[in-house]
Protein backbone atom coordinates (compact mmCIF):
# COMPACT_ATOMS: atom_id res chain seq x y z
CA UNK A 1 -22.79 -18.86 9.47
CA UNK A 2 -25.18 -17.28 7.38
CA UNK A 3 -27.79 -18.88 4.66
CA UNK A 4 -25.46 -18.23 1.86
CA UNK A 5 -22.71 -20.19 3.89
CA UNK A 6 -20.38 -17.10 4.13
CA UNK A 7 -18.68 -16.43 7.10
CA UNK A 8 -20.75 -13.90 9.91
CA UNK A 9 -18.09 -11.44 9.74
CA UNK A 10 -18.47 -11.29 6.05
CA UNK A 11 -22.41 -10.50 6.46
CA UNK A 12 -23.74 -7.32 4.79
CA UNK A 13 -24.13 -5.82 7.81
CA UNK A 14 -20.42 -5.33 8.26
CA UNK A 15 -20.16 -4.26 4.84
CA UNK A 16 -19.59 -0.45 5.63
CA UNK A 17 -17.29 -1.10 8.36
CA UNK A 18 -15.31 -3.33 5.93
CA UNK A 19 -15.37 -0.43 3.41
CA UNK A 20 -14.00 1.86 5.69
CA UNK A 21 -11.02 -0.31 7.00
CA UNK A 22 -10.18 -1.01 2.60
CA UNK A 23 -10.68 2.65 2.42
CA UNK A 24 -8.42 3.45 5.20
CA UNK A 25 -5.71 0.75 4.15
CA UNK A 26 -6.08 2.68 0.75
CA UNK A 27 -5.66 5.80 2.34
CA UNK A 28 -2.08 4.44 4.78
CA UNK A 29 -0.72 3.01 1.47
CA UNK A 30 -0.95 6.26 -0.32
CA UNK A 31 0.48 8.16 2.78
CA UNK A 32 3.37 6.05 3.37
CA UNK A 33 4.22 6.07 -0.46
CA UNK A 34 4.24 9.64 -0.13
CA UNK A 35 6.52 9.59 3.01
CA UNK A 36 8.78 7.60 1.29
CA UNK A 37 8.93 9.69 -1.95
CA UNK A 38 10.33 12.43 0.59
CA UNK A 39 12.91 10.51 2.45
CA UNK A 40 14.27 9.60 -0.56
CA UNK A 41 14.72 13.30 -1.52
CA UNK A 42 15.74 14.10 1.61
CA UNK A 43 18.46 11.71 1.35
CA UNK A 44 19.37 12.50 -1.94
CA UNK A 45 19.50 16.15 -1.34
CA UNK A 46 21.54 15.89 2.29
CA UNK A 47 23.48 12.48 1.95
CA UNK A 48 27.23 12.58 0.35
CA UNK A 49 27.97 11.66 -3.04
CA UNK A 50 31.21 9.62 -1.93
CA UNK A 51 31.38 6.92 0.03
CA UNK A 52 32.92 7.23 3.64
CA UNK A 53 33.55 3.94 5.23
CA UNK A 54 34.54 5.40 8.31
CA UNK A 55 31.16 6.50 9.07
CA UNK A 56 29.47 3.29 7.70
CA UNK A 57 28.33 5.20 4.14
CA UNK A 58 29.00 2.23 1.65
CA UNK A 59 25.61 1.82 0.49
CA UNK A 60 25.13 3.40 -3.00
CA UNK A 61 21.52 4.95 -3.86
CA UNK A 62 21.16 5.45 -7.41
CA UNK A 63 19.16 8.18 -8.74
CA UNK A 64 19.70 8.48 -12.50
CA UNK A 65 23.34 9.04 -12.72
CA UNK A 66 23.13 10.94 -9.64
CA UNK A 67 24.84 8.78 -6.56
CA UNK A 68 24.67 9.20 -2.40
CA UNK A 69 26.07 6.64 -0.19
CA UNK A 70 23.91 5.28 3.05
CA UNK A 71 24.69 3.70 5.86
CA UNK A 72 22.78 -0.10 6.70
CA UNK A 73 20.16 1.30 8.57
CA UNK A 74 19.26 4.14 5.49
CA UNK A 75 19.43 1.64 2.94
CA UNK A 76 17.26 -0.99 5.06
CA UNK A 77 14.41 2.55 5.47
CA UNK A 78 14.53 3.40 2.00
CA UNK A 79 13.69 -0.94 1.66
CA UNK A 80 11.00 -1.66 3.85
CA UNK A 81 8.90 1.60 3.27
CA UNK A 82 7.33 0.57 0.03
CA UNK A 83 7.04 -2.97 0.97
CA UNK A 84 4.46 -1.41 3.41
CA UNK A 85 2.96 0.67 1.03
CA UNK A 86 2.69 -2.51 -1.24
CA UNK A 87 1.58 -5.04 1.61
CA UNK A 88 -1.28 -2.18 2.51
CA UNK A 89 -2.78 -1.91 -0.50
CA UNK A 90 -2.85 -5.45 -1.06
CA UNK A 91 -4.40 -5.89 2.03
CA UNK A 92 -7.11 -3.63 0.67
CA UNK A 93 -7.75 -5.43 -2.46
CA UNK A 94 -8.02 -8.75 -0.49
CA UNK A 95 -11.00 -7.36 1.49
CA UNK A 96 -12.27 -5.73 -1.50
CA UNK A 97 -12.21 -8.83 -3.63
CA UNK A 98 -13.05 -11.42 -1.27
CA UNK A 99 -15.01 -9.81 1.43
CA UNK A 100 -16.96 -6.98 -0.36
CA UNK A 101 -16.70 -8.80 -3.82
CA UNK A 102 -19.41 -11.70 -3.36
CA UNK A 103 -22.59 -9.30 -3.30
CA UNK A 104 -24.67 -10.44 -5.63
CA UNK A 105 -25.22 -7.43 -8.70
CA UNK A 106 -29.06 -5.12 -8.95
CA UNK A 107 -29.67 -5.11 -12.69
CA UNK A 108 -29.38 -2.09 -14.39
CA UNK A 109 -32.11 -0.14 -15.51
CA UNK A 110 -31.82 -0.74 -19.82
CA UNK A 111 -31.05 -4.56 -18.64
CA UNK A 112 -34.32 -5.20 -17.01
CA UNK A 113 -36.68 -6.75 -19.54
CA UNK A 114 -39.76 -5.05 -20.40
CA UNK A 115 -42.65 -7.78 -21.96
């Protein structure tokens, strides 16, 4: 452990690599949201707008007013992609808050006093 009792792999000299992994969590969260923001207009643009139970398309997608049916296994993508998104950028204000968040702060200049 180090003096301040922090973990060692919360040290400042991890600090950048820490910033880069937020940064790159940041950076996957924004890239999946915009992956699914385009399989959901893909779908809504090629899927049909009545259901056909024959092929499994049951499972209604809502897009104000404007209705395509899925199967399981489109509904369950259109689901789980922004619960990524979500769980990565979470993940990235965890280590921002409680790995990179404990430094303690330099004074700024007009707070320094001067007698």
């Amino acid at each position: 452990m180090s003096e301040d009792g922090r973990k060692a792999w919360a040290d400042h000299k991890y600090h950048k690599i820490w910033r880069l992994i937020g940064k790159g969590l940041i950076l996957l969260s924004v890239c999946v949201g915009l992956i699914h923001t385009y399989v959901w207009f893909r779908y809504l643009d090629t899927r049909p707008p009545h259901p056909d139970p024959s092929q499994g398309r049951v499972y209604v997608m809502n897009n104000h007013g404007i209705y395509r049916y899925l199967t399981k296994k489109e509904d369950n993508l259109l689901t789980v992609i922004p619960v990524i998104s979500i769980t990565l950028f979470v993940g990235a204000g965890l280590i921002y808050y409680f790995v990179l968040g404990e430094r303690p702060r330099k004074p700024q200049p007009w707070e320094k006093k001067q007698f």
